[in-house]
Each structure stands twice: as structure tokens, then as C-alpha cells.
N, C-alpha and C. Protein backbone atom coordinates (compact mmCIF):
# COMPACT_ATOMS: atom_id res chain seq x y z
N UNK A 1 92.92 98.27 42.94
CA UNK A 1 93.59 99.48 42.51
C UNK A 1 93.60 99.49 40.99
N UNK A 2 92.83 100.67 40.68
CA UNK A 2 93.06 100.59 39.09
C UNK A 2 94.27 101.49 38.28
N UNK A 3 94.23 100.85 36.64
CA UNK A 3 95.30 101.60 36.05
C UNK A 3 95.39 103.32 35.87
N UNK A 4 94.12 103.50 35.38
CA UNK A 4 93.90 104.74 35.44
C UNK A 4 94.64 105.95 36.59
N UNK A 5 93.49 105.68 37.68
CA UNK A 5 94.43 106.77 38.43
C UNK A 5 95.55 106.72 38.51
N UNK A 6 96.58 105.76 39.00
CA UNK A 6 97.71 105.21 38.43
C UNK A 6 98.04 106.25 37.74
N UNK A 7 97.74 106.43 36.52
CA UNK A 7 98.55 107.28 35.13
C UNK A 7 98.05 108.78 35.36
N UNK A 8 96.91 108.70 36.13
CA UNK A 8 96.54 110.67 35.60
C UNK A 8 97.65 110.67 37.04
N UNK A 9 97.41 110.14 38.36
CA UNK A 9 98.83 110.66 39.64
C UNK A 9 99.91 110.68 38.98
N UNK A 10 100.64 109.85 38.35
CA UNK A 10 102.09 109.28 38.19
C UNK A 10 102.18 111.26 37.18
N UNK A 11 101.06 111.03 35.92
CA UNK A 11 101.15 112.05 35.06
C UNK A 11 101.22 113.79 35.95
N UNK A 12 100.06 113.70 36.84
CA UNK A 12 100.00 114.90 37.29
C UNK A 12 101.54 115.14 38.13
N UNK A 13 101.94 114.40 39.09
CA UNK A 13 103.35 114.20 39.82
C UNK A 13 104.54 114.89 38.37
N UNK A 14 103.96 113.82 37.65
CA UNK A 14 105.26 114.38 36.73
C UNK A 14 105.63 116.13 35.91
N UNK A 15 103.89 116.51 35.71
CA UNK A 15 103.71 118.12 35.52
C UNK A 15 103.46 118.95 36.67
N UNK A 16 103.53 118.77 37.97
CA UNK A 16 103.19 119.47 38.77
C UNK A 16 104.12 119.47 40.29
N UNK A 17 104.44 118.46 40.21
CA UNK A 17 105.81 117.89 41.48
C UNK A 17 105.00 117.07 42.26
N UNK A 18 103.64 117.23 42.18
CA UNK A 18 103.14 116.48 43.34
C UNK A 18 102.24 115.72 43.16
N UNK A 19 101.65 114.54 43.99
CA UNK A 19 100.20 114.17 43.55
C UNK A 19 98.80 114.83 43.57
N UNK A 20 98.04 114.18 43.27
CA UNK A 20 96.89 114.98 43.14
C UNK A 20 96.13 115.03 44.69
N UNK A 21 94.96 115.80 44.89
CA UNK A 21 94.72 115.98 45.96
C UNK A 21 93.14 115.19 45.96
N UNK A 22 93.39 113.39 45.85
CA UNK A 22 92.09 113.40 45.53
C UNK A 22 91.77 111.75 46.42
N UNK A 23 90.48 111.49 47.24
CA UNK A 23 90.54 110.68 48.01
C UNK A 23 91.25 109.43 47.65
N UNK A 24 91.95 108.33 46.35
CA UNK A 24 92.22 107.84 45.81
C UNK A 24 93.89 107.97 46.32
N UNK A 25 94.52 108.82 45.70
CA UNK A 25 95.58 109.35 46.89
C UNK A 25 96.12 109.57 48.23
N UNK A 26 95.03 110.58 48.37
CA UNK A 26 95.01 110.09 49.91
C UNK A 26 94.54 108.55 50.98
N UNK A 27 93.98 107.64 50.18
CA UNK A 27 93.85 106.60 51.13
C UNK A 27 94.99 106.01 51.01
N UNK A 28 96.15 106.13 49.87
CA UNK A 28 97.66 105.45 49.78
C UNK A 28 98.32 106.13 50.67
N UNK A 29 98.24 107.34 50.48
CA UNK A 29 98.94 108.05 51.53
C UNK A 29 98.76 107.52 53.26
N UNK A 30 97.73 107.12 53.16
CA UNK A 30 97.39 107.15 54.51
C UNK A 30 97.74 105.57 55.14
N UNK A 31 97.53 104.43 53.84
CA UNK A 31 98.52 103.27 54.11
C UNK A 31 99.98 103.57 54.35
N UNK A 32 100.34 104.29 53.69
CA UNK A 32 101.72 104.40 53.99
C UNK A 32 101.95 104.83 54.70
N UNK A 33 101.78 105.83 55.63
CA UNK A 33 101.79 106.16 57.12
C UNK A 33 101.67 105.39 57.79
N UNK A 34 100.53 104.30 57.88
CA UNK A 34 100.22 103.37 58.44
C UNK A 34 101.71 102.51 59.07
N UNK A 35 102.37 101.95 57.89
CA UNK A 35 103.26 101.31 57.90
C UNK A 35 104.33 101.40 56.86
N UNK A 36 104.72 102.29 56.84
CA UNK A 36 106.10 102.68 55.86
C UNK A 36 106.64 101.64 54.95
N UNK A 37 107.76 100.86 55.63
CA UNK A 37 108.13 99.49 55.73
C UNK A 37 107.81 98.85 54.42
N UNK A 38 106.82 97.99 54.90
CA UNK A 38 106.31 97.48 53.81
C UNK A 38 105.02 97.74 52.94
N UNK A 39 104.84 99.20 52.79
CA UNK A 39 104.49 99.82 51.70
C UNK A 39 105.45 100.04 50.56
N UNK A 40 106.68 100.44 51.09
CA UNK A 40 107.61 100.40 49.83
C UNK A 40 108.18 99.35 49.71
N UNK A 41 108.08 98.41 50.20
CA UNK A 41 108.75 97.33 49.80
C UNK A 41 107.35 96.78 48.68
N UNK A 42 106.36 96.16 48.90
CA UNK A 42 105.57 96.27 48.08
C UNK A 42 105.30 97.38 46.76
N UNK A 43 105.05 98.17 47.49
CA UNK A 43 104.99 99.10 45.84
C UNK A 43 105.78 100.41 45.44
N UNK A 44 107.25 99.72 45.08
CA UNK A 44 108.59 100.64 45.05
C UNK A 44 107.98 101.92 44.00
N UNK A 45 106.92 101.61 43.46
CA UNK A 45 107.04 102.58 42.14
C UNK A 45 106.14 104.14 42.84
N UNK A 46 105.34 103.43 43.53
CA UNK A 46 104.69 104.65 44.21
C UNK A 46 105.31 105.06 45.54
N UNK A 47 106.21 104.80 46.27
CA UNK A 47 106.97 105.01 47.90
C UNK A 47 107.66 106.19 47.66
N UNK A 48 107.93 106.78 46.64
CA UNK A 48 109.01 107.98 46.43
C UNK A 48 108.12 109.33 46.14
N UNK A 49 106.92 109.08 45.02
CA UNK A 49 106.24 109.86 44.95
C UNK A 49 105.08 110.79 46.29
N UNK A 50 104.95 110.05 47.58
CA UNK A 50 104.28 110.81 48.10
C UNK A 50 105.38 112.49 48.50
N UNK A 51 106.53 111.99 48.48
CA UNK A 51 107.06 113.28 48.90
C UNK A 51 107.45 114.14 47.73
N UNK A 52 107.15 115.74 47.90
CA UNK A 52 107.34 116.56 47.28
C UNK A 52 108.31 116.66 46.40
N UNK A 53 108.30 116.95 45.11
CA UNK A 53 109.29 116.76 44.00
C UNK A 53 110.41 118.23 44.31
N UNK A 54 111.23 118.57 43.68
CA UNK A 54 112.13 119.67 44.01
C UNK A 54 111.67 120.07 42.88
N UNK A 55 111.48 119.53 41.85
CA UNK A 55 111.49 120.46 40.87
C UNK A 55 110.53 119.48 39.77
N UNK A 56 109.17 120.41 39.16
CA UNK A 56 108.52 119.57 38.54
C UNK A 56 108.84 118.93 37.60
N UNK A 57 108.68 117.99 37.05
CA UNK A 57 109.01 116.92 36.09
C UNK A 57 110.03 115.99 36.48
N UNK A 58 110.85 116.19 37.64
CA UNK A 58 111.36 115.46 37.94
C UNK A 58 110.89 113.86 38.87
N UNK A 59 111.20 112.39 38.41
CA UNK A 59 110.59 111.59 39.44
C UNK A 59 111.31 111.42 40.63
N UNK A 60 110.76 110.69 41.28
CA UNK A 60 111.51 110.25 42.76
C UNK A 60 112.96 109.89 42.39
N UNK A 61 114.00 110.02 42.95
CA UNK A 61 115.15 109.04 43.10
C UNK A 61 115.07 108.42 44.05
N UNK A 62 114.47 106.69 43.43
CA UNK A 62 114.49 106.12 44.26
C UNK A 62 114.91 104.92 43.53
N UNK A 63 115.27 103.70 44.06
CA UNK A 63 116.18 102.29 43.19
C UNK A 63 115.49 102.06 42.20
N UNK A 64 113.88 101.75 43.00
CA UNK A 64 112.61 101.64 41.39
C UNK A 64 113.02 102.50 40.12
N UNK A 65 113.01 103.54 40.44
CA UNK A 65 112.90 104.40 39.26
C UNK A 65 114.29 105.03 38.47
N UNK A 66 115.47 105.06 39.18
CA UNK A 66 116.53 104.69 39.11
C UNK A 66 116.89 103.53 38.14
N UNK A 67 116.19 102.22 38.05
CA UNK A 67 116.53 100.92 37.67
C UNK A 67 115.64 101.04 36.20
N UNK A 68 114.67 102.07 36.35
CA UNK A 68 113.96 102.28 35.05
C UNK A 68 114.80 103.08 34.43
N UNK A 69 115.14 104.08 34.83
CA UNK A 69 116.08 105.10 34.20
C UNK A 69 117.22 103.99 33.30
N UNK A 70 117.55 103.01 33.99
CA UNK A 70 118.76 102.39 33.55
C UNK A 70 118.57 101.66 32.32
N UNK A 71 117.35 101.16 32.64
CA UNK A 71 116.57 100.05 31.29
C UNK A 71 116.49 101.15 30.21
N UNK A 72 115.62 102.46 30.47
CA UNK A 72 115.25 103.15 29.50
C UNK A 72 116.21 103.29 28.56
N UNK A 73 117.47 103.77 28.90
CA UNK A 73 118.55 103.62 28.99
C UNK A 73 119.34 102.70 27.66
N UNK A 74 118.69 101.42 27.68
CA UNK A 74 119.82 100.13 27.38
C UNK A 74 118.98 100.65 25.90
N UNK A 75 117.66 100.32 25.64
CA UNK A 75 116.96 100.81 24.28
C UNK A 75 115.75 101.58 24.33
N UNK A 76 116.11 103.13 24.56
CA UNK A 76 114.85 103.55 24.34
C UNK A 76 113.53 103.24 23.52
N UNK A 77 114.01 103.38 22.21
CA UNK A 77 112.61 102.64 21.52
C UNK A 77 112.01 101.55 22.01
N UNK A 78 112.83 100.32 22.33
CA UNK A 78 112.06 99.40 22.53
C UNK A 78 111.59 99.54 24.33
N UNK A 79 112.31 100.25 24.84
CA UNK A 79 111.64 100.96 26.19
C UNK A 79 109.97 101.47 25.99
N UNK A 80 110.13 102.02 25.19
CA UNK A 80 109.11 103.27 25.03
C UNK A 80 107.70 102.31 23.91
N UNK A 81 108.21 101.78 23.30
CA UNK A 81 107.72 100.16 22.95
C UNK A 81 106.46 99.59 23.73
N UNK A 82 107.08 99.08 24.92
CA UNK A 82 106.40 98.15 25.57
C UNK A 82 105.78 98.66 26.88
N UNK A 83 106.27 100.25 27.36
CA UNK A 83 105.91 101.06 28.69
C UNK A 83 105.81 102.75 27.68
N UNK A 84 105.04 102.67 27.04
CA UNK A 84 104.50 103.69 26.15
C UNK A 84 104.76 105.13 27.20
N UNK A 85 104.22 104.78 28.62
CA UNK A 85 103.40 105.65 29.25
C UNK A 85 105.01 105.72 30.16
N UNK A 86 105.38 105.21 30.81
CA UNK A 86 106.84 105.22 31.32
C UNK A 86 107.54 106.09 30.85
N UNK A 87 107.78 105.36 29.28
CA UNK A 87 108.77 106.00 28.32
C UNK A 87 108.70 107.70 28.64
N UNK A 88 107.30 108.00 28.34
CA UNK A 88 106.80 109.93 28.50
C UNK A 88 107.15 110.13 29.82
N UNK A 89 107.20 109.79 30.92
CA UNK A 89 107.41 109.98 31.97
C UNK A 89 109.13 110.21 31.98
N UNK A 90 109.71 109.05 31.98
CA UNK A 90 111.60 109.47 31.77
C UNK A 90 112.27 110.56 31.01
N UNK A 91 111.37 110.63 29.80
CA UNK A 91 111.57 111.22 28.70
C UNK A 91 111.81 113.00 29.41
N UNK A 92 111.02 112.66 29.77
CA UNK A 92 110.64 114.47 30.36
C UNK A 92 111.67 114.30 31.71
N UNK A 93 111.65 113.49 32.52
CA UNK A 93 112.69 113.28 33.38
C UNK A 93 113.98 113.69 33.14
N UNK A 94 114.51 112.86 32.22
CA UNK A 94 115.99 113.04 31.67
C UNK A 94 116.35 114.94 30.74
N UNK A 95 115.01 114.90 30.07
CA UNK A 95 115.11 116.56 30.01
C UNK A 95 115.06 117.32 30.96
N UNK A 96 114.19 116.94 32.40
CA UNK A 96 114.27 118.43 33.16
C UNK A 96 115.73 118.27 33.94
N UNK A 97 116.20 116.72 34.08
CA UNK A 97 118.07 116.76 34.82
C UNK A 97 118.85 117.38 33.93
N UNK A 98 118.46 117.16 32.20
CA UNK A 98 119.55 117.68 31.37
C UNK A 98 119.43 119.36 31.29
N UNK A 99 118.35 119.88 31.89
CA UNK A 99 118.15 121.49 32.07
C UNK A 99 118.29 121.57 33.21
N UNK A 100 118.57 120.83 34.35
CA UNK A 100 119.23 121.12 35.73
C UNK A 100 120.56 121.49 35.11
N UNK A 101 121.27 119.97 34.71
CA UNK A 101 122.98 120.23 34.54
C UNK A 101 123.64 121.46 33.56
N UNK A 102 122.87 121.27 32.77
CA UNK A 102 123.00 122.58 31.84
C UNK A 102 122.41 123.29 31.59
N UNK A 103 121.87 124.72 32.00
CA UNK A 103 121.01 125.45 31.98
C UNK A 103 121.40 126.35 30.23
N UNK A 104 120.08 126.30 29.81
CA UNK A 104 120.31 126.89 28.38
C UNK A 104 120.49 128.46 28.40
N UNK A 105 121.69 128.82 27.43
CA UNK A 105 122.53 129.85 27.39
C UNK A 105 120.89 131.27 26.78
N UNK A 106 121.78 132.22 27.48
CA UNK A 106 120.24 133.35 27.04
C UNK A 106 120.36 133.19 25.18
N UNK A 107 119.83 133.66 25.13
CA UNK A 107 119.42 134.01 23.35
C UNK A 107 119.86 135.03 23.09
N UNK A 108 121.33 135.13 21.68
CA UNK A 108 121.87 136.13 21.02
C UNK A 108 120.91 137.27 20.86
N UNK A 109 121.32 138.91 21.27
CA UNK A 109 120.04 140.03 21.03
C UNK A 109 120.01 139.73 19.25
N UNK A 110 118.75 139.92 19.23
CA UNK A 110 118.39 140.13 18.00
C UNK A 110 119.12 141.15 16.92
N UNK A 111 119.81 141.22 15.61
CA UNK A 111 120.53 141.64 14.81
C UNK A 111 119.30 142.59 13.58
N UNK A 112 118.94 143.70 13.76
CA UNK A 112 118.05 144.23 12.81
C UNK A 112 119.41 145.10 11.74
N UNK A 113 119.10 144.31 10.68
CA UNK A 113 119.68 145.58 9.64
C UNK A 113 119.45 146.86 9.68
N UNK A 114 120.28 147.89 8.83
CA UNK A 114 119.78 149.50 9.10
C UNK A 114 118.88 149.39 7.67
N UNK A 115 117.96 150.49 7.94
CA UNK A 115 116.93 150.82 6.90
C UNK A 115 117.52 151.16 5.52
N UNK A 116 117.13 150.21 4.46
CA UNK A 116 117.70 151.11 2.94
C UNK A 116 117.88 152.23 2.87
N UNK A 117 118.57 152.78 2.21
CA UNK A 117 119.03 154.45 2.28
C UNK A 117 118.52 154.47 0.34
N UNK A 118 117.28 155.44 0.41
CA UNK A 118 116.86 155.67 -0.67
C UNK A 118 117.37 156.79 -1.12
N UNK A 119 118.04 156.98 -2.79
CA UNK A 119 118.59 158.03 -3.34
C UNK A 119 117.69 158.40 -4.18
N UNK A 120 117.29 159.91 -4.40
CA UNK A 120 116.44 160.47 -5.58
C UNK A 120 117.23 160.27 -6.39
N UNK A 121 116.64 159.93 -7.78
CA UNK A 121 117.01 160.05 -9.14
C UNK A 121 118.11 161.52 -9.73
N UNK A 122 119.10 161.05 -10.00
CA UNK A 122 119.78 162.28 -10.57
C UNK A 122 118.94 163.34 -11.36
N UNK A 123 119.31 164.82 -11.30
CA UNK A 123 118.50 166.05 -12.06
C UNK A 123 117.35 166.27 -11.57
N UNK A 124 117.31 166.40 -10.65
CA UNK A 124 115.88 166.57 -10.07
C UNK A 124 114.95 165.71 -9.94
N UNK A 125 114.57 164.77 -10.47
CA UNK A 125 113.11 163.90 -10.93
C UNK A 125 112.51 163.98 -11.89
N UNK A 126 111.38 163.73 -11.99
CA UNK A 126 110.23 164.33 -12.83
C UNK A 126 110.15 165.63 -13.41
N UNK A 127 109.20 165.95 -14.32
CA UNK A 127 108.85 167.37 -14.86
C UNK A 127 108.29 167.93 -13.41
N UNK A 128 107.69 167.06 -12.71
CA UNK A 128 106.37 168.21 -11.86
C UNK A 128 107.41 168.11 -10.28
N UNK A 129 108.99 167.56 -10.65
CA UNK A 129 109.63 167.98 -9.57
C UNK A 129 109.15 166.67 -8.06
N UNK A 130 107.61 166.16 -8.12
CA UNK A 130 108.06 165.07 -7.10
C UNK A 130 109.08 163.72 -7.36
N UNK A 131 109.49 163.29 -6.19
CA UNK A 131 109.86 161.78 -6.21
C UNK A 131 108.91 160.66 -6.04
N UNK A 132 108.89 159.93 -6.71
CA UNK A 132 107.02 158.19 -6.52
C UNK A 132 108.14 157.35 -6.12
N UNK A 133 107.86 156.92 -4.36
CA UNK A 133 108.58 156.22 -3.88
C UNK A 133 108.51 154.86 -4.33
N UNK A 134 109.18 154.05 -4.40
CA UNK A 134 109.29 152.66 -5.07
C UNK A 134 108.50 152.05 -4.73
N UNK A 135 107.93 151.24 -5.67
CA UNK A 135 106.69 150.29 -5.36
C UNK A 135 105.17 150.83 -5.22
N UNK A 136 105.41 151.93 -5.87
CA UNK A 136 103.93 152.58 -6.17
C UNK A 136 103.64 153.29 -5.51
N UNK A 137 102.46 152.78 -4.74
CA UNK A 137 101.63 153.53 -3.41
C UNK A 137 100.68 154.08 -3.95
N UNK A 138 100.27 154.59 -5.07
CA UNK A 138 98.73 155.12 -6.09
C UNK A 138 97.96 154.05 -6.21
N UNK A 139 97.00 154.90 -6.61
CA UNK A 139 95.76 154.10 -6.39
C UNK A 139 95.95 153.69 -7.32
N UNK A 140 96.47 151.83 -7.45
CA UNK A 140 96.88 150.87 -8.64
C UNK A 140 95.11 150.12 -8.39
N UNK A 141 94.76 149.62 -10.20
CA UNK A 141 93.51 148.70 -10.10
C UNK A 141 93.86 147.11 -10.30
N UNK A 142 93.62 146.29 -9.42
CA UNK A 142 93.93 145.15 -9.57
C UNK A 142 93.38 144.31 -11.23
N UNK A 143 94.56 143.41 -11.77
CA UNK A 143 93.87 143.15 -13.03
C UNK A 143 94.37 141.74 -12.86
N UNK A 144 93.18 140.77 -13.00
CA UNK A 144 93.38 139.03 -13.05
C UNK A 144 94.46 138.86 -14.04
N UNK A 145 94.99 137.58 -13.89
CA UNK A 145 96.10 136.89 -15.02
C UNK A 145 94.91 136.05 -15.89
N UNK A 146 95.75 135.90 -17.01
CA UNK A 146 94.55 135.87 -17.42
C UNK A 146 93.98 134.19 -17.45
N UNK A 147 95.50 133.43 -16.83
CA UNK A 147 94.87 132.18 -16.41
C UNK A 147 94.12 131.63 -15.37
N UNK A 148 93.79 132.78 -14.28
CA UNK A 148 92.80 132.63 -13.51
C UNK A 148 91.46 132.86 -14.33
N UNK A 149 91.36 133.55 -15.30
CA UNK A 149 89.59 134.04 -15.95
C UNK A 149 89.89 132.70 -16.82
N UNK A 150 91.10 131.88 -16.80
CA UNK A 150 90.33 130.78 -17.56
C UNK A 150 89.94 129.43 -16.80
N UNK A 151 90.82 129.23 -15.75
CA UNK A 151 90.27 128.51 -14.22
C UNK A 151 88.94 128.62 -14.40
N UNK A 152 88.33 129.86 -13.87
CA UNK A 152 87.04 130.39 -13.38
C UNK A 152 86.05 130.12 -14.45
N UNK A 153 86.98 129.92 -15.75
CA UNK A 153 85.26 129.88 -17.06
C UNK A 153 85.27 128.60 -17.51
N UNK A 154 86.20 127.26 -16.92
CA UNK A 154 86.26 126.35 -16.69
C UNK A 154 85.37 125.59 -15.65
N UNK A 155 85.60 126.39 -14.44
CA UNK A 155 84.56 125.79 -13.44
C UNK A 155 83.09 126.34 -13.32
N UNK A 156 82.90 127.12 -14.17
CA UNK A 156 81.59 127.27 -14.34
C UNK A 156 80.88 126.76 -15.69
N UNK A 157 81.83 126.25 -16.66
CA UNK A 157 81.33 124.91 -17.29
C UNK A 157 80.90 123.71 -16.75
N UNK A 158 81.99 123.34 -15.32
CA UNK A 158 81.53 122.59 -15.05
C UNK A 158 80.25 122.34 -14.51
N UNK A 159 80.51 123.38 -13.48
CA UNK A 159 78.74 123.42 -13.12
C UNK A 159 77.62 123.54 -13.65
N UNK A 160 77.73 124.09 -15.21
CA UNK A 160 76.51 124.07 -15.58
C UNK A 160 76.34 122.40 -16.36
N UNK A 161 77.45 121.77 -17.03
CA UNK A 161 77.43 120.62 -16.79
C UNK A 161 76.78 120.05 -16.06
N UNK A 162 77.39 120.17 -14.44
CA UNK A 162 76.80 118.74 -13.31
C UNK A 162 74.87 119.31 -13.39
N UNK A 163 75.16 120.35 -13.72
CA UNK A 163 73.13 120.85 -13.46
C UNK A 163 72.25 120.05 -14.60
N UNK A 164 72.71 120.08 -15.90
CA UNK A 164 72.17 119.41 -16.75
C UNK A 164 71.97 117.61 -16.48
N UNK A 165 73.42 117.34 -16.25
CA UNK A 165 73.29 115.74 -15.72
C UNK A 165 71.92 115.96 -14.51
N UNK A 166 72.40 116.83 -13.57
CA UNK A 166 71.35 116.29 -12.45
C UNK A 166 69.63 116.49 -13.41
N UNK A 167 69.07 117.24 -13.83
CA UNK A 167 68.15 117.71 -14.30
C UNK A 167 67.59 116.21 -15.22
N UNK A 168 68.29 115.91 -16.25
CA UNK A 168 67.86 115.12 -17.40
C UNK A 168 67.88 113.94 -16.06
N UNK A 169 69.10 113.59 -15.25
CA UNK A 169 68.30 112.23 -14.25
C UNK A 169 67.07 112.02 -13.65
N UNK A 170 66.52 113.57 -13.32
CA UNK A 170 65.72 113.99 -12.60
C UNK A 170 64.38 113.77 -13.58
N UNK A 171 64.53 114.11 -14.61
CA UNK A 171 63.40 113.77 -15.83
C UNK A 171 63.22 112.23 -16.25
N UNK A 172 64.11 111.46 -16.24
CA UNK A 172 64.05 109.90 -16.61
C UNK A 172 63.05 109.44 -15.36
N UNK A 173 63.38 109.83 -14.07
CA UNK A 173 62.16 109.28 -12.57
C UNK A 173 61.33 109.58 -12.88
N UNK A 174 60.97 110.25 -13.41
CA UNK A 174 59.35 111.35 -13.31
C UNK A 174 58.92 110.68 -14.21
N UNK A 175 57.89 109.38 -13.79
CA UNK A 175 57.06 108.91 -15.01
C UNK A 175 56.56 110.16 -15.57
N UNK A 176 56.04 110.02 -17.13
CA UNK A 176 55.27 111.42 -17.84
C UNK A 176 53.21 110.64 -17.25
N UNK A 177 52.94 111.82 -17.19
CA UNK A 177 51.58 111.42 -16.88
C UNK A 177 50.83 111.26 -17.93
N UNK A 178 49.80 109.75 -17.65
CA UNK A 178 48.97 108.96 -18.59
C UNK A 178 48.17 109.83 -18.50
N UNK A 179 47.43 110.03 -19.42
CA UNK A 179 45.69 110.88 -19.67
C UNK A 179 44.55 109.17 -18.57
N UNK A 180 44.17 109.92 -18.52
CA UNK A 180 43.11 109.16 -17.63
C UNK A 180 41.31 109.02 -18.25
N UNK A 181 41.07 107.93 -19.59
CA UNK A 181 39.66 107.89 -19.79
C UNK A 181 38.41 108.47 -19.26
């Protein structure tokens, strides 16, 4: 029996309520029918899981897992430490009992302020009588700061820089050609 399936069943059981539906499973299943008994007495950790979960994420209650709950319990970290894969398993456990016992309260309705209340300018406005609602809205032309045009005439020093380095390296390889007698 390997670890693997082991962890994707135990994992799938734990997101789905149940095991997986896959011959690997079913030949446990089918020991355990065999002889109940001492299938769980042998392997307490899997005897709880063939039956249907009530509610997904929850594990078996059974002494095995119960007795893990308890350890997890004494120091999580160092729980979660040494049964990495356990630890995720309880973890989500103890959250879906703590959202059994206490089911989370609905969410306050959302609070929208009322819309600014815009006042025209005393005396009418303008000469030509409109109001220019705040924040423009005309066709404005975007104009750089002017420490971006000096960013930009910076990095195109540089580059013409790195071109010269590459170029003059490129000339030192290139033996010059001998005339030939």
C-alpha cells in the first residue's frame, strides 16, 4: 500500500465527503466488507472514512481521528511540523465544525454615500453664461513632467553607450586583414 493514494483519498474525502471512486479504493473497501472487525482494528485511520461524510471537510469521528484532533490540539505548530499533511487535513476540519457551531452572521448592506450636490458659481457664471463642470472634461493635451524627458534622455544615453562598448569589442576580435604577396 502506497503513500500517495493514501493522501490524494484522505485529500479528496476531505474536499468532497467521500472517497474517490477508483480501483485502489475499492479493493479496501471490499477488505473491509470482507471482515469489518479487524480491518479497523488494524487500520483505525482509514475504518471511518469509507462511510459518507455529512458534510464535506469534515473527517470521520472516530477515536483515531478524535485522538489526532487532541494532539493537534496540545501544539499545533509542532503538530503541523512533523504531519505537514494531517495538520491541512484538521485544519480545515476544525474550520468546517467551527462553521457548523457558528454559522457566520450575513454581511452589513452596503452603505453608499449620497452624490455631491454641485452649486453653480454665484451671478450667473461665465460671460458666455455656461457652467465647466469640475475637473475639466475638454479636450486637455497631455504634457510630460519634465523629470520623466530627463529619465528618458538618460536611458537613451545609456544605450547608445552599451552600443559603442559592444561595437569597439566587436572590432578588437576582428583580426584587420593581412595583404597577401
Amino acid at each position: 500500500m502506497g503513500l500517495l493514494p493514501l493522501q490524494r483519498g484522505l485529500r479528496h474525502y476531505s474536499l468532497h465527503g467521500e472517497l474517490p471512486n477508483t480501483p485502489f479504493w475499492n479493493r479496501l473497501e471490499a477488505r473491509r466488507d470482507l471482515n469489518p472487525t479487524p480491518f479497523e482494528r488494524n487500520h483505525p485511520a482509514l475504518a471511518g472514512l469509507f462511510e459518507k461524510a455529512e458534510v464535506p471537510g469534515l473527517m470521520p469521528d472516530t477515536p483515531y481521528w478524535n485522538n489526532l484532533r487532541q494532539r493537534y490540539e496540545i501544539n499545533p505548530a509542532r503538530f503541523k511540523h512533523y504531519h505537514p499533511f494531517l495538520g491541512r487535513l484538521i485544519e480545515r476540519d476544525d474550520r468546517v465544525r467551527d462553521s457548523l457551531q457558528n454559522p457566520p452572521s450575513p454581511p452589513p448592506p452596503p452603505i453608499t454615500p449620497p452624490p455631491p450636490v454641485i452649486q453653480p458659481p454665484a451671478g450667473g457664471g461665465s460671460s458666455g453664461g455656461s457652467v465647466n463642470p469640475p475637473g475639466g472634461g475638454g479636450g486637455s493635451t497631455i504634457i510630460p513632467e519634465p523629470s520623466s524627458a530627463l529619465l528618458f534622455a538618460i536611458g537613451l544615453l545609456g544605450c547608445a553607450l552599451l552600443a559603442g562598448r559592444r561595437r569597439k569589442a566587436l572590432n578588437r576580435q576582428i583580426p584587420s586583414p593581412t595583404p597577401t604577396p
